[in-house]
PDB file of N, CA and C in Angstrom:
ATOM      1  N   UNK A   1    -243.065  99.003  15.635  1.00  0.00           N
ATOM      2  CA  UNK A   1    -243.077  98.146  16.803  1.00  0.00           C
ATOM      3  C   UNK A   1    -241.709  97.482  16.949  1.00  0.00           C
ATOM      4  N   UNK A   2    -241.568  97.322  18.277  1.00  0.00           N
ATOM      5  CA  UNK A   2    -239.920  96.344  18.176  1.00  0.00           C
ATOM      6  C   UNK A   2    -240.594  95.290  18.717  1.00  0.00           C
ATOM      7  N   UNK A   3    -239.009  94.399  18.370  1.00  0.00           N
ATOM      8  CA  UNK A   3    -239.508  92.943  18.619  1.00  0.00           C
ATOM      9  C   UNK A   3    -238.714  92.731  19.732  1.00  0.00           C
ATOM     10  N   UNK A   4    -239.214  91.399  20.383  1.00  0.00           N
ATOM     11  CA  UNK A   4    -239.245  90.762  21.244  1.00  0.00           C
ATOM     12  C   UNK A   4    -238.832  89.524  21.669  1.00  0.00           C
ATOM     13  N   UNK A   5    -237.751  88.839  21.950  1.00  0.00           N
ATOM     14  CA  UNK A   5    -238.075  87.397  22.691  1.00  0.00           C
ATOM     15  C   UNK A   5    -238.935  86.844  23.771  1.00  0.00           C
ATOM     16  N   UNK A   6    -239.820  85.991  23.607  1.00  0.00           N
ATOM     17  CA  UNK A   6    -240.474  85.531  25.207  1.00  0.00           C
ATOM     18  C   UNK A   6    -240.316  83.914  24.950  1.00  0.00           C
ATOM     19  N   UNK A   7    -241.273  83.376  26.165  1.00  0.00           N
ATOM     20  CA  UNK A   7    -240.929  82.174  26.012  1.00  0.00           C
ATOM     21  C   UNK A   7    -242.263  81.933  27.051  1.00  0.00           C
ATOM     22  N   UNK A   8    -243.030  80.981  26.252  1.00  0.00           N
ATOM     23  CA  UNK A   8    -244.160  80.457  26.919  1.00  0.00           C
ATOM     24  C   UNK A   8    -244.262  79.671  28.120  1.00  0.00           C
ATOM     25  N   UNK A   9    -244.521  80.287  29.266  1.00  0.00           N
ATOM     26  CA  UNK A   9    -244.799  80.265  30.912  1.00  0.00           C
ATOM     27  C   UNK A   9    -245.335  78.407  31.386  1.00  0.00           C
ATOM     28  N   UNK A  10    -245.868  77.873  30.625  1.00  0.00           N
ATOM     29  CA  UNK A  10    -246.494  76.321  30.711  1.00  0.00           C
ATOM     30  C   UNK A  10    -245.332  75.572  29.561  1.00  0.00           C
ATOM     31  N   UNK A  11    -244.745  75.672  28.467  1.00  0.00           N
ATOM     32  CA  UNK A  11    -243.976  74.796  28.225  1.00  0.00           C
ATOM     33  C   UNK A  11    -242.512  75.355  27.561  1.00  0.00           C
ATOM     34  N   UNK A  12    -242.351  76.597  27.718  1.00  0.00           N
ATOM     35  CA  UNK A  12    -240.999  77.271  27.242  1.00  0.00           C
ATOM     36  C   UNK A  12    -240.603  77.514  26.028  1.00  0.00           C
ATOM     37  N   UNK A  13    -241.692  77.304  25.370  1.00  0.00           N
ATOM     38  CA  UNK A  13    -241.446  77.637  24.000  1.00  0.00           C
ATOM     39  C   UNK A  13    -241.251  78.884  23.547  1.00  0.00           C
ATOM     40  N   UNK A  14    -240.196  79.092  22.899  1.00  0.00           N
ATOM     41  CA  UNK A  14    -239.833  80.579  22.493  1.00  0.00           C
ATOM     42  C   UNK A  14    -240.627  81.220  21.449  1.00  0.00           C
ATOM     43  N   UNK A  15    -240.916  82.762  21.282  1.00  0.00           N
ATOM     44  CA  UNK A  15    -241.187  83.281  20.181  1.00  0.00           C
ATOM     45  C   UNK A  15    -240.892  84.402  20.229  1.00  0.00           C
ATOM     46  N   UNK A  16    -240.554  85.255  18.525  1.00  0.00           N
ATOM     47  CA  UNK A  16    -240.530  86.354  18.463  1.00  0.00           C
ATOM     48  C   UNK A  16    -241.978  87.585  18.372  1.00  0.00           C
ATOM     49  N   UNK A  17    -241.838  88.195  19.420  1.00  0.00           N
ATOM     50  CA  UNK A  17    -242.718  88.748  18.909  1.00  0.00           C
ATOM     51  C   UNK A  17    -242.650  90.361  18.876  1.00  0.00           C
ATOM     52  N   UNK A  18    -244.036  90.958  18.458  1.00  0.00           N
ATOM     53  CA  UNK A  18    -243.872  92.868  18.294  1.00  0.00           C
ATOM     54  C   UNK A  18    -244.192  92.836  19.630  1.00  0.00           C
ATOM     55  N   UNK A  19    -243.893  94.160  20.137  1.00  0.00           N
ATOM     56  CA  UNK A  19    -244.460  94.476  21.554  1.00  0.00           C
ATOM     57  C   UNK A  19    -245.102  96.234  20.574  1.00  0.00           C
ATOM     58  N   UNK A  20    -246.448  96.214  21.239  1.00  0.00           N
ATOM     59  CA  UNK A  20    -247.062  97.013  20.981  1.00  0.00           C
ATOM     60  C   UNK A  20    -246.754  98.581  22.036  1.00  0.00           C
ATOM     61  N   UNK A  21    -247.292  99.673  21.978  1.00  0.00           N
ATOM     62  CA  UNK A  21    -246.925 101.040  22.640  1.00  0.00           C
ATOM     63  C   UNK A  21    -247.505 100.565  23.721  1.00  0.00           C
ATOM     64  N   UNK A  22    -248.297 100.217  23.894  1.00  0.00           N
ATOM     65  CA  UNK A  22    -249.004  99.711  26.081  1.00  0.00           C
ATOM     66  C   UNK A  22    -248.394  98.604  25.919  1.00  0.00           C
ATOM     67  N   UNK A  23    -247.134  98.165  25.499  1.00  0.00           N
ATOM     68  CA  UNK A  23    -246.313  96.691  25.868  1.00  0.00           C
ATOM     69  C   UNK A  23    -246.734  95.525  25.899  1.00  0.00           C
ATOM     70  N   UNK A  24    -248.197  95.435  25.392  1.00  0.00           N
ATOM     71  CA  UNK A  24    -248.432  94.015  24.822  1.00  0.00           C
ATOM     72  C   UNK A  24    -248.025  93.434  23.854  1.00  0.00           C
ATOM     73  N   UNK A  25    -248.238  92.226  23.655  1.00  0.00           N
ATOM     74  CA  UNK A  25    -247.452  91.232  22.480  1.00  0.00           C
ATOM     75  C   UNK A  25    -248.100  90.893  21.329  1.00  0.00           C
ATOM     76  N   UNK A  26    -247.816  90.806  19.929  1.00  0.00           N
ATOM     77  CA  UNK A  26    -248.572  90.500  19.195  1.00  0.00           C
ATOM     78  C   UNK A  26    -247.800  89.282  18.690  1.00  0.00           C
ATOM     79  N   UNK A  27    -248.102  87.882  19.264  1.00  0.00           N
ATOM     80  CA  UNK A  27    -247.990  86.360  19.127  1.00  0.00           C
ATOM     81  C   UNK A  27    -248.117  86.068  17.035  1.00  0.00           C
ATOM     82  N   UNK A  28    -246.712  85.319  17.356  1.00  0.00           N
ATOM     83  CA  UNK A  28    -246.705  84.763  15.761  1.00  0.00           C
ATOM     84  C   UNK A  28    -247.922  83.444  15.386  1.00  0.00           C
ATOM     85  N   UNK A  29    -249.120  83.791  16.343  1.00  0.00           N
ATOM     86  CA  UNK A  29    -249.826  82.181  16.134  1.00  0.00           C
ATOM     87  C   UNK A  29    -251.459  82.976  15.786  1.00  0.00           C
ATOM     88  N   UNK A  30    -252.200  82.711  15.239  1.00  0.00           N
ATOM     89  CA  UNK A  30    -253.621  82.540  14.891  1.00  0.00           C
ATOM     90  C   UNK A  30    -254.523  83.084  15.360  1.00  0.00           C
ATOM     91  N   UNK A  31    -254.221  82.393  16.974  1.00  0.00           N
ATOM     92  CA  UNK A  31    -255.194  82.144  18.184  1.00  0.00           C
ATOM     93  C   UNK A  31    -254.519  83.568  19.186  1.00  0.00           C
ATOM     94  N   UNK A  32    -253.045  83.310  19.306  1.00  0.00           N
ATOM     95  CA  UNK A  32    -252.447  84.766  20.314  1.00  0.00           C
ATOM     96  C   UNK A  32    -251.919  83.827  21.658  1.00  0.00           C
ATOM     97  N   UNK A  33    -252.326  82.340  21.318  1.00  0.00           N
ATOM     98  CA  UNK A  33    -252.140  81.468  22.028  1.00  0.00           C
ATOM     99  C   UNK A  33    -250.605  80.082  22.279  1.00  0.00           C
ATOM    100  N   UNK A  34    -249.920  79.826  22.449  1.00  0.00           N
ATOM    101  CA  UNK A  34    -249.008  78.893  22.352  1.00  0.00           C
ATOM    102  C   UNK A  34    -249.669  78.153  21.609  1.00  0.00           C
ATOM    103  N   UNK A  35    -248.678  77.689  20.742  1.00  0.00           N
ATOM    104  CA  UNK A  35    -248.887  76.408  19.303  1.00  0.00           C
ATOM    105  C   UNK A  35    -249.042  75.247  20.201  1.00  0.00           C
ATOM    106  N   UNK A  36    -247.833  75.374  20.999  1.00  0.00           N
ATOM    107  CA  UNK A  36    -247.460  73.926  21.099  1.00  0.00           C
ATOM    108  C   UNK A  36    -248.410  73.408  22.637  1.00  0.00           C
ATOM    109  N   UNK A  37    -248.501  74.402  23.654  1.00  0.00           N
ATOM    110  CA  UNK A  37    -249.212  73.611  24.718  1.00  0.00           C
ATOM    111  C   UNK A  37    -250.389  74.357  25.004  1.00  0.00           C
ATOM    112  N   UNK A  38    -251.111  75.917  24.030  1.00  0.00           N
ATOM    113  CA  UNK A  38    -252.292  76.414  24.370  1.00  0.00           C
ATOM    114  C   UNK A  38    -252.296  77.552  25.085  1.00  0.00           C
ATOM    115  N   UNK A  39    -250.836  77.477  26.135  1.00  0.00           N
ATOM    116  CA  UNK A  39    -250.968  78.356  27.162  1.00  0.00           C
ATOM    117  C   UNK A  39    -250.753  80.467  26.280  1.00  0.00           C
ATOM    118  N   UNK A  40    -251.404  80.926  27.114  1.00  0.00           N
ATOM    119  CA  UNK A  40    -251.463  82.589  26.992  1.00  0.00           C
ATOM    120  C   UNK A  40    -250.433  83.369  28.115  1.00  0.00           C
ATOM    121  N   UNK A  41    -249.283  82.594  29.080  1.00  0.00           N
ATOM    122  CA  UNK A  41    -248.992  83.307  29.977  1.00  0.00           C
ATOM    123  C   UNK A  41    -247.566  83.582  29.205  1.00  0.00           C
ATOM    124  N   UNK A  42    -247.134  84.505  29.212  1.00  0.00           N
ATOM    125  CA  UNK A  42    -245.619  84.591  28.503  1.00  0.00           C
ATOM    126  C   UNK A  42    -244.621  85.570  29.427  1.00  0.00           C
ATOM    127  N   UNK A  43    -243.338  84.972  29.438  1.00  0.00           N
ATOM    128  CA  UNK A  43    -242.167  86.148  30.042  1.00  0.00           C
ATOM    129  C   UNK A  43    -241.089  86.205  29.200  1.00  0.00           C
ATOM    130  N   UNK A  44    -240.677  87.497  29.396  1.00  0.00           N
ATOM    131  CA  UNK A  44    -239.901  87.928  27.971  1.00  0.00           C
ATOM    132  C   UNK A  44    -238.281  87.482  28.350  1.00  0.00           C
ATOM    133  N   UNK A  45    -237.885  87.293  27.446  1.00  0.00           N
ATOM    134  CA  UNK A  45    -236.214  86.602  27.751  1.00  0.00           C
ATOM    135  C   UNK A  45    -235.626  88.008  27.856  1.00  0.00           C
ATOM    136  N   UNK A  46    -234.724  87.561  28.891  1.00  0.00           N
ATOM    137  CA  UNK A  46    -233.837  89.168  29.432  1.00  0.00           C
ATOM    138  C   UNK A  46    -232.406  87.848  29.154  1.00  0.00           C
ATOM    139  N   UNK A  47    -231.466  88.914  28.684  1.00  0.00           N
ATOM    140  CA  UNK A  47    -230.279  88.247  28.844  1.00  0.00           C
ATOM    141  C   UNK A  47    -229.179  89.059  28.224  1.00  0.00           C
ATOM    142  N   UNK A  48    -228.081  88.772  28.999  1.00  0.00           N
ATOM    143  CA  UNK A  48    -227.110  89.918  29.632  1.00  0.00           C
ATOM    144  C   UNK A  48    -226.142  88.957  29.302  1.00  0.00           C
ATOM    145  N   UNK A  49    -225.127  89.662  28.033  1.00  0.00           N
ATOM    146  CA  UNK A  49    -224.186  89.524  27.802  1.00  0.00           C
ATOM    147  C   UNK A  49    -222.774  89.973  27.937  1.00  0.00           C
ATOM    148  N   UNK A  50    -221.888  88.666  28.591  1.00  0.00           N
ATOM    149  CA  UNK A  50    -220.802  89.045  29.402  1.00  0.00           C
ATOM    150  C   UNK A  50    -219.523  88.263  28.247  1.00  0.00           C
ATOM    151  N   UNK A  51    -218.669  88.629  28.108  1.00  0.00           N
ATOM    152  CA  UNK A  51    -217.178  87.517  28.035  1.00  0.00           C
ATOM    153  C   UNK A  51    -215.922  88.644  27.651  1.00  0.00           C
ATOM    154  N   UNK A  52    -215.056  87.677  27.106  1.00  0.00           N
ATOM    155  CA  UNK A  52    -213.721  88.467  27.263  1.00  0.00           C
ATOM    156  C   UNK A  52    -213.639  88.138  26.002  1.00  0.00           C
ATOM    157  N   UNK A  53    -213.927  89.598  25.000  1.00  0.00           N
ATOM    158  CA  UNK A  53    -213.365  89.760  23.525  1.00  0.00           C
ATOM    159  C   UNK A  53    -212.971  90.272  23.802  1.00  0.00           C
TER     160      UNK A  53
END
């Protein structure tokens, strides 16, 4: 499985997670749920690296 950045949709909390072969997530928490505010909605961090090395 590869991993993943997302970041929880209700309070932004980041996590790493696996993304499974049908592209679901397997959450570093218990429940599959945000620790910190409960929420289940997640979007994955995209980010595009630019500078002058």
């Amino acid at each position: 499985m590869r991993r993943e950045v997302v970041t929880c949709e209700g309070c932004g909390q980041p996590y790493s997670v696996r993304v499974r072969d049908d592209g679901t997530f397997v959450l570093p928490t218990e429940t599959g749920e945000c620790d910190r505010c409960g929420g289940n909605q997640f979007s994955q961090v995209v980010d595009e690296i630019t500078g002058d090395d």
